[in-house]
Protein backbone atom coordinates (compact mmCIF):
# COMPACT_ATOMS: atom_id res chain seq x y z
CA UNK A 1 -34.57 21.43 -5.67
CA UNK A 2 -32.38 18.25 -5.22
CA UNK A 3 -33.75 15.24 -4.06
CA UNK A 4 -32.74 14.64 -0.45
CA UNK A 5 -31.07 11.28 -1.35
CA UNK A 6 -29.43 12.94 -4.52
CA UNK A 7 -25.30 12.53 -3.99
CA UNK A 8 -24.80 15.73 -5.75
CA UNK A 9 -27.06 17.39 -2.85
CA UNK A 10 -25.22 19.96 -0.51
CA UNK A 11 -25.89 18.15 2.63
CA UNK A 12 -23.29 18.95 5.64
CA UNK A 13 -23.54 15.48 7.71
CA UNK A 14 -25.34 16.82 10.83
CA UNK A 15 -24.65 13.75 12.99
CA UNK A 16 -22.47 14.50 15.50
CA UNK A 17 -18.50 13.18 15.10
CA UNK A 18 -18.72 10.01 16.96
CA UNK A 19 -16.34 7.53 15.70
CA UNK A 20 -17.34 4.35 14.14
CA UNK A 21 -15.36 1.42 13.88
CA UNK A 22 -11.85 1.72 13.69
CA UNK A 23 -10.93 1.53 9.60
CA UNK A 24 -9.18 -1.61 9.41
CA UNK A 25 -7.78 -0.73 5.63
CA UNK A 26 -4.49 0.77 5.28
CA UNK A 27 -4.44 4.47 4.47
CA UNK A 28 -1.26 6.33 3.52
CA UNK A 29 -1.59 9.76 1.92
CA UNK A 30 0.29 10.34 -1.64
CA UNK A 31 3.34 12.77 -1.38
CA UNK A 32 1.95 13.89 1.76
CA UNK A 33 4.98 16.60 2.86
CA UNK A 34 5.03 18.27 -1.09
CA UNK A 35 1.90 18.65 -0.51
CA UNK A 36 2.05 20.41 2.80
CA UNK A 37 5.30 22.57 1.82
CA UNK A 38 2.85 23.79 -1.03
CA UNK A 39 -0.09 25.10 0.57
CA UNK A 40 1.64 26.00 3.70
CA UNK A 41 2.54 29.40 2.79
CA UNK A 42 -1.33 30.15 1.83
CA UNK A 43 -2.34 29.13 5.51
CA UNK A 44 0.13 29.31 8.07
CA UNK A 45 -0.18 31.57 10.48
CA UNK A 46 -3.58 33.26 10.35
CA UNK A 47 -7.42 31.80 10.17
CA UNK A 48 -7.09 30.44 6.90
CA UNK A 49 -9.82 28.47 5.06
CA UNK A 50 -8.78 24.90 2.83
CA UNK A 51 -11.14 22.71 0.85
CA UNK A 52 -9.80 19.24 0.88
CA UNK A 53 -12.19 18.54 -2.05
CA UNK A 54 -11.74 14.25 -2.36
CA UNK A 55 -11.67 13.71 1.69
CA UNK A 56 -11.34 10.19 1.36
CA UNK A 57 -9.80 8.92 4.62
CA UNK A 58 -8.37 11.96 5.69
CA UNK A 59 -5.14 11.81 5.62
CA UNK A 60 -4.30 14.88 3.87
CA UNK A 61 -7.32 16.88 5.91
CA UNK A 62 -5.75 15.49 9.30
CA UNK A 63 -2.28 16.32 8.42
CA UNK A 64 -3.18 19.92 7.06
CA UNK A 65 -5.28 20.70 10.69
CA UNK A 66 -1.96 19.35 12.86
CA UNK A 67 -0.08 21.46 11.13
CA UNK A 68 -2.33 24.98 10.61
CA UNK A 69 -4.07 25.24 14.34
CA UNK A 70 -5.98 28.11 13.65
CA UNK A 71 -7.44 26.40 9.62
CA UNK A 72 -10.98 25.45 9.21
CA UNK A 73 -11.13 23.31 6.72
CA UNK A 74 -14.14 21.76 4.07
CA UNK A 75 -14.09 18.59 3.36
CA UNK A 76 -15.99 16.66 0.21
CA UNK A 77 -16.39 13.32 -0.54
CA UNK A 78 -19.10 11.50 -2.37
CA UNK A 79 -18.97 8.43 -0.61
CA UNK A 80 -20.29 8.15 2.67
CA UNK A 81 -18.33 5.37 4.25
CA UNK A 82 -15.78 7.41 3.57
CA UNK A 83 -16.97 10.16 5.27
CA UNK A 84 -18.12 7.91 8.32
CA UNK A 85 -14.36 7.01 8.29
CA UNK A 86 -13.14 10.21 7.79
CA UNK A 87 -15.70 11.74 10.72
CA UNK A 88 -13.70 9.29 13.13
CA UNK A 89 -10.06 10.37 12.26
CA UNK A 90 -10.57 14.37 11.82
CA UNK A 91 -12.91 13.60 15.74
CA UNK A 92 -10.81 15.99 17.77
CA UNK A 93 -11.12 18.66 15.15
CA UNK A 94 -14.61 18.47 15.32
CA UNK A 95 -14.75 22.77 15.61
CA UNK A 96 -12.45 23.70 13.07
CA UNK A 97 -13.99 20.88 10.35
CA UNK A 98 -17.50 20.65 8.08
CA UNK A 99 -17.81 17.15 6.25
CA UNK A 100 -19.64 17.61 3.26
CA UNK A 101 -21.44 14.61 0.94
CA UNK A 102 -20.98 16.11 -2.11
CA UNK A 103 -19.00 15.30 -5.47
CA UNK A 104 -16.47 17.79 -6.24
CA UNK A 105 -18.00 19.87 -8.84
CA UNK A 106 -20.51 21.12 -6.07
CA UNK A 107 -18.07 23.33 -4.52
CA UNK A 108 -19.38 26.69 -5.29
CA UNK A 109 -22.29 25.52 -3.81
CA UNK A 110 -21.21 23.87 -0.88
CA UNK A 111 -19.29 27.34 0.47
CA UNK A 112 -22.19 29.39 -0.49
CA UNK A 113 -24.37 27.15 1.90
CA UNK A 114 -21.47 27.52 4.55
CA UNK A 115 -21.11 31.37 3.61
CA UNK A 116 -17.64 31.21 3.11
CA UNK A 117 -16.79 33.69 -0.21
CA UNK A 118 -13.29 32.67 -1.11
CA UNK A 119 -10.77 30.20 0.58
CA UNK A 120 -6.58 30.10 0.94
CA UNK A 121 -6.13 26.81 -0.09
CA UNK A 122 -7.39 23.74 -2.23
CA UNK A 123 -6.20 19.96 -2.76
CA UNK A 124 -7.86 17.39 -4.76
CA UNK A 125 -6.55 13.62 -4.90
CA UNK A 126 -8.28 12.25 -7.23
CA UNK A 127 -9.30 8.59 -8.53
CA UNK A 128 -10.19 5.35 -6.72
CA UNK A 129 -9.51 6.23 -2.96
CA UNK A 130 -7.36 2.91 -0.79
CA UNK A 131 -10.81 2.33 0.96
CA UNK A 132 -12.33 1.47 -2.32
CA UNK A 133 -9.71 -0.32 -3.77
CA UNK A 134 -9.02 -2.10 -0.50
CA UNK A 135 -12.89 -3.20 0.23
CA UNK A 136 -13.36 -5.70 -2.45
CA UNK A 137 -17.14 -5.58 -2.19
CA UNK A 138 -16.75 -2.04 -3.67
CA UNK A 139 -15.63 -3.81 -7.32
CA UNK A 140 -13.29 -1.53 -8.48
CA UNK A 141 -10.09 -3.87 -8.02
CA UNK A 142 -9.77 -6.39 -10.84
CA UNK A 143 -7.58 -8.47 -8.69
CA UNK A 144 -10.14 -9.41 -6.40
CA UNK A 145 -13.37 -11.13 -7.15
CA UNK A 146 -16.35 -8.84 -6.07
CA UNK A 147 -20.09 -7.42 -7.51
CA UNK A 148 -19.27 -5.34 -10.73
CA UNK A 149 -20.35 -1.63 -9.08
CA UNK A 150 -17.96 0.84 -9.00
CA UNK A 151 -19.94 3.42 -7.36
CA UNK A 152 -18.27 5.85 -5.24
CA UNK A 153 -21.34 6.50 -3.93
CA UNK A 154 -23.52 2.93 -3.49
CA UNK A 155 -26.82 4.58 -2.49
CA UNK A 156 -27.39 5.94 -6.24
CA UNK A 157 -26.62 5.45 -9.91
CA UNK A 158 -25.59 3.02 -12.37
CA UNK A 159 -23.45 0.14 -11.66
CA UNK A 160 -20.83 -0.90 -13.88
CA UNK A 161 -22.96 -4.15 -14.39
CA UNK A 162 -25.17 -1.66 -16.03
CA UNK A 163 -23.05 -0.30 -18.35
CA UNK A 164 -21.13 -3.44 -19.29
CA UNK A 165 -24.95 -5.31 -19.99
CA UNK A 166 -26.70 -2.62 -20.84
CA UNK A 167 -24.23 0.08 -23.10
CA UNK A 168 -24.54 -0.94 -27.03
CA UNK A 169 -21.19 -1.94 -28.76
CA UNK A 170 -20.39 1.52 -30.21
CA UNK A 171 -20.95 3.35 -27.03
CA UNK A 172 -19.01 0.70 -24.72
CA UNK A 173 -16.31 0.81 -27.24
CA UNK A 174 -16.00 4.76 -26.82
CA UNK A 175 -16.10 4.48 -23.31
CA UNK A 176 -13.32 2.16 -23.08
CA UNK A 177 -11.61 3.88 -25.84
CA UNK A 178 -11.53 7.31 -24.39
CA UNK A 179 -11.25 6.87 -20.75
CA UNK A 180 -9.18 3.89 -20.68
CA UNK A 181 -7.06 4.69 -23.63
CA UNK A 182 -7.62 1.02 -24.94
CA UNK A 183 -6.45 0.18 -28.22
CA UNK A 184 -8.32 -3.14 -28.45
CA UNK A 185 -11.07 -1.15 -27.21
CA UNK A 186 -13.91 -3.00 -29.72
CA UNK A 187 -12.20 -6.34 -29.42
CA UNK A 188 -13.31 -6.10 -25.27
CA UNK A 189 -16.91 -4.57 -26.01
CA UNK A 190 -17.38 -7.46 -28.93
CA UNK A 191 -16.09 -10.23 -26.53
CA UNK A 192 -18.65 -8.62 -23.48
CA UNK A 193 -21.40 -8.35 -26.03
CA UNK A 194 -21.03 -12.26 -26.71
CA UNK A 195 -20.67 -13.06 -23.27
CA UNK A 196 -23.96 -11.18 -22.02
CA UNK A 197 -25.53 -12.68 -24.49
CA UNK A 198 -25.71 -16.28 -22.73
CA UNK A 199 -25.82 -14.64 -19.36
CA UNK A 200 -25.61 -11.30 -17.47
CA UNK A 201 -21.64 -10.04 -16.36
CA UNK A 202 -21.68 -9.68 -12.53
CA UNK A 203 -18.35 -9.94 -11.11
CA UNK A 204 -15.33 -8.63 -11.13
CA UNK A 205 -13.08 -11.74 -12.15
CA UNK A 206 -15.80 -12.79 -14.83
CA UNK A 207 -15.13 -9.51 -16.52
CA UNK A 208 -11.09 -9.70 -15.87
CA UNK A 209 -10.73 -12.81 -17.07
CA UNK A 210 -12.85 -11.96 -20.37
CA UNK A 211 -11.32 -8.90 -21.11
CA UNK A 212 -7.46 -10.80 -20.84
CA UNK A 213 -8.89 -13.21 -23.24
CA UNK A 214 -10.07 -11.00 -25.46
CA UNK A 215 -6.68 -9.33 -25.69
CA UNK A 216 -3.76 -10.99 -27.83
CA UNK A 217 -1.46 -12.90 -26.26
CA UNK A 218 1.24 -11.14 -26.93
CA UNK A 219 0.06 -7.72 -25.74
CA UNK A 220 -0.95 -9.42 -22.51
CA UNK A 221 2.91 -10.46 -21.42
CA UNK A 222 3.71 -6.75 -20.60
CA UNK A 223 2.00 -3.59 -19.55
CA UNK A 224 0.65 -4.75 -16.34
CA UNK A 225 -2.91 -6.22 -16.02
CA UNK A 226 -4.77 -6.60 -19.09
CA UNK A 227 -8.39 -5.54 -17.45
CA UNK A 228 -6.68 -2.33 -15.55
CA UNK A 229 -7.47 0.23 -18.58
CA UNK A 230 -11.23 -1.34 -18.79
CA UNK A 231 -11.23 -1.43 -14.87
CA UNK A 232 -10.21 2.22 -15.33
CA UNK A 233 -12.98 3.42 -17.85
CA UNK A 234 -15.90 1.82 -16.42
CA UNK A 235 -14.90 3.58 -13.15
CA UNK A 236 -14.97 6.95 -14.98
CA UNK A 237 -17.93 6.36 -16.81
CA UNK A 238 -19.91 4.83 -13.76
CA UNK A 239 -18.93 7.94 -11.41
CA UNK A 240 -18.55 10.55 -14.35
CA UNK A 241 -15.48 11.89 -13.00
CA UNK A 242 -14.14 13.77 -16.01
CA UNK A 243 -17.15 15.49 -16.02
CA UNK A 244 -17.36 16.21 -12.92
CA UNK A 245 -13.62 17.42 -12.88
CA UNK A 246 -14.00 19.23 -16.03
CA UNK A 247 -16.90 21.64 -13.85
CA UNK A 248 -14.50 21.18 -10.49
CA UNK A 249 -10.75 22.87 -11.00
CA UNK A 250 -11.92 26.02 -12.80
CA UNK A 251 -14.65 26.64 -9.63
CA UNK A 252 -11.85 25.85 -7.70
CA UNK A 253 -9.44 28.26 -9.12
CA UNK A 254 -12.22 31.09 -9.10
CA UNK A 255 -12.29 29.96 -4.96
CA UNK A 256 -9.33 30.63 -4.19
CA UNK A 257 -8.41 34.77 -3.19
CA UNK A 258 -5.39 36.30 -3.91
CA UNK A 259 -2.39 33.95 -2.33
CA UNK A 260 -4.50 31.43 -2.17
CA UNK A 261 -2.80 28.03 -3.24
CA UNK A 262 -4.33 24.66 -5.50
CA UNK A 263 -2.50 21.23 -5.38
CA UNK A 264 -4.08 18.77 -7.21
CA UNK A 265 -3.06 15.17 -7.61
CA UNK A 266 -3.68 12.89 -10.66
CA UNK A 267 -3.12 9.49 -11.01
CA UNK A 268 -3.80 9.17 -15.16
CA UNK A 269 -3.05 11.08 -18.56
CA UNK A 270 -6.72 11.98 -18.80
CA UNK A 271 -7.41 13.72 -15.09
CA UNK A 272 -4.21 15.16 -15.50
CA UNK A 273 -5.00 17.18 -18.90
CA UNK A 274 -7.78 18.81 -17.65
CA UNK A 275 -5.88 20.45 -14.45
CA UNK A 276 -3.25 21.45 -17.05
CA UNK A 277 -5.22 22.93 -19.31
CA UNK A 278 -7.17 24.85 -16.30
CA UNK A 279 -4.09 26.24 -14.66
CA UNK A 280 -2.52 27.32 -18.04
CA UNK A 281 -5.74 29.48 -19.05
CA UNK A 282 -5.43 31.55 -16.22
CA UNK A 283 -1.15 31.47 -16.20
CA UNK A 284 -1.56 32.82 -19.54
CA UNK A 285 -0.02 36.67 -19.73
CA UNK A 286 -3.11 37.71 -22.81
CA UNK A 287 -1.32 41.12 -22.95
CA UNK A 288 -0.64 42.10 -27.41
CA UNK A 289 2.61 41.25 -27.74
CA UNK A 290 3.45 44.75 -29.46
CA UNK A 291 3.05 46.13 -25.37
CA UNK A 292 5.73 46.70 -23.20
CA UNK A 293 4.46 45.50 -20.06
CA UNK A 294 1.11 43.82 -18.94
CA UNK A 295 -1.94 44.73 -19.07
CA UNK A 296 -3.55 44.75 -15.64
CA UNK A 297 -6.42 43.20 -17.07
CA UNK A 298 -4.70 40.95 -19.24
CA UNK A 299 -2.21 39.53 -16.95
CA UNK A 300 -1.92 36.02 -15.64
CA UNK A 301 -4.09 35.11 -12.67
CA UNK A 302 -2.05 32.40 -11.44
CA UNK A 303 1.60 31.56 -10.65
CA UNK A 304 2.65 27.71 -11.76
CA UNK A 305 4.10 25.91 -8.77
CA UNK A 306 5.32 23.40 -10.34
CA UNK A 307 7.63 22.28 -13.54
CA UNK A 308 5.05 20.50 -15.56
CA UNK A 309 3.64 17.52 -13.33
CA UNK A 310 5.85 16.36 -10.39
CA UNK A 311 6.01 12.57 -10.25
CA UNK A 312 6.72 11.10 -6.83
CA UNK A 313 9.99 10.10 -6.06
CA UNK A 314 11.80 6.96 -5.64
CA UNK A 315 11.86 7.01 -1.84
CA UNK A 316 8.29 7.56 -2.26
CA UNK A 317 7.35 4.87 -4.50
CA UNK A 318 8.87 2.24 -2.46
CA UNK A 319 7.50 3.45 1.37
CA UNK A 320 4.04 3.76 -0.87
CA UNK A 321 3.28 1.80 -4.25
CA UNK A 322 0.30 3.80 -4.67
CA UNK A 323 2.06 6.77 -5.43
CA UNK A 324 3.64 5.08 -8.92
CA UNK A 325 1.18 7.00 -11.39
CA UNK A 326 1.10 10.09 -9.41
CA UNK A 327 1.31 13.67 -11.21
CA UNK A 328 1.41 16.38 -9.19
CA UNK A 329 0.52 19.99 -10.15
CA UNK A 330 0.27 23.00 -7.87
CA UNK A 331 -0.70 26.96 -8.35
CA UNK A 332 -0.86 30.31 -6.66
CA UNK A 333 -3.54 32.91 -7.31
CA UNK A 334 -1.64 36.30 -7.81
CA UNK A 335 -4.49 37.79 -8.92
CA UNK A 336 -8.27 38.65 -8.63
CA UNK A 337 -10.26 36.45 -10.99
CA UNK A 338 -12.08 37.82 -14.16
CA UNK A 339 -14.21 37.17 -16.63
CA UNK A 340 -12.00 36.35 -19.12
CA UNK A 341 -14.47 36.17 -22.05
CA UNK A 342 -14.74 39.87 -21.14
CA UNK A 343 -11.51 40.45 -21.73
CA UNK A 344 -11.01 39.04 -24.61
């Protein structure tokens, strides 16, 4: 059984939805109307079911419910001020929502405990939500100074203190390496090891400023911020999202019932190979190519959306900078899912 304080825990907030107060962070949702235009056609017009499965501050959730009336929608989010926040803004939906504190890769779970076998539509928006980069005492902006943490979740786990003072060289190198892409990846975890050597890294700017020095000057006069691909793996590592994803889309995709619809919105190269790689297995037509039409048990479960990833547009860029990195990818069920090891 998991522990009651356990962030992976299936634990539908029971307090009532009385709002705290008002957010005072800026909040505007990423490609908000492609997203609705996508999943409208899996749930307008009937009692449909969505799972907005990285709530965040709800934009998405409260623009899906204004525009569905009769959707109930599930919503997931690890961290619970976000969810306080989140309980405010979605307050006059109170009947047709359940707030869940759980990370993404407890879906199954989650609609199991709310007895709800297969849902019409799913959206995740992933990464570092605009609370948590706005809050600087969360620590994942390397622009402001602030405790190195990192957790989406601050009532469990390790910090990214921990990792950076406590991770040998090898292992911090890898981290960096693979989920920040970092070429000078063992320069950084050399020049962190020398530095905790004297004295603990705690802050945010400490470890900025360290990891720009460590980098050579002339890599440092373009590609944006020096720290932001270290800023970037230490948040993966800390919150394990590839793991997590990795577990998440493909439960996701087995959700969803025939029609059903999947938008999913990534903001780096990394997030965004898994989805693809999840959506093409089950777009795949497995029939022998020597047959002249499908095999019903060997056709493609899913219909692709979209061309590849859709960036966001110009328009969009400029009314919301946040939306630079965007990559959007979308899907249709078309048919039941199978085992496809079975079929094989």
């Amino acid at each position: 059984m998991t522990a009651p304080d356990d962030p992976r825990a299936v634990s539908p907030d029971p307090s009532p939805l009385v709002p705290p107060p008002v957010p005072t962070v800026t909040h505007v949702p990423v490609l908000l109307e492609r997203v609705l235009a996508l999943l409208a056609p899996a749930l307008s017009d009937r009692p449909a079911v969505a799972v907005d499965a990285t709530l965040g501050l709800g934009g998405h959730a409260e623009a899906l419910l204004t525009a569905h009336p009769q959707l109930t929608l599930v919503g997931l989010d690890r961290d619970p001020a976000a969810l306080d926040r989140s309980r405010a803004r979605l307050a006059r939906f109170a009947t047709r929502v359940h707030l869940v504190h759980a990370v993404y890769d407890r879906m199954p779970e989650v609609l199991a405990e709310l007895d709800l076998p297969a849902v019409d539509g799913v959206l995740f928006d992933l990464g570092v939500s605009s609370m948590q980069l706005d809050l600087a005492d969360r620590g994942f902006a390397y622009a402001q100074d602030a405790p190195l943490d990192m957790r989406m979740d601050q009532s469990t786990g390790a910090t990214a203190a921990d990792v950076v003072n406590g991770y040998a060289v090898p292992d911090l190198a890898r981290v960096l390496r693979e989920y920040g892409e970092e070429r000078f990846a063992l320069r950084i975890a050399q020049a962190i090891d020398r530095r905790r050597r004297t004295s603990p890294l705690t802050s945010t700017a400490e470890l900025a400023e360290l990891v720009r020095d460590a980098i050579p000057a002339a890599t440092r006069r373009h590609g944006g911020h020096p720290a932001k691909r270290t800023f970037q793996a230490l948040r993966i590592e800390v919150n394990r999202e590839l793991d997590a994803l990795r577990t998440a889309v493909p439960a996701a995709l087995d959700a969803l019932r025939v029609g059903g619809r999947i938008a999913v919105l990534s903001y780096q190269s990394l997030e965004d190979r898994i989805v693809k790689q999840a959506f093409a297995r089950l777009a795949t037509d497995r029939t022998p190519v020597d047959l002249p039409v499908s095999l019903a048990d060997r056709g493609p479960e899913l219909r692709l959306l979209t061309r590849g990833s859709e960036p966001a547009t110009d328009d969009e860029i400029a009314a919301n900078p946040r939306a630079a990195s965007v990559r959007l990818r979308a899907a249709e069920r078309i048919a039941p899912a199978r085992d496809l090891k079975e079929s094989a």
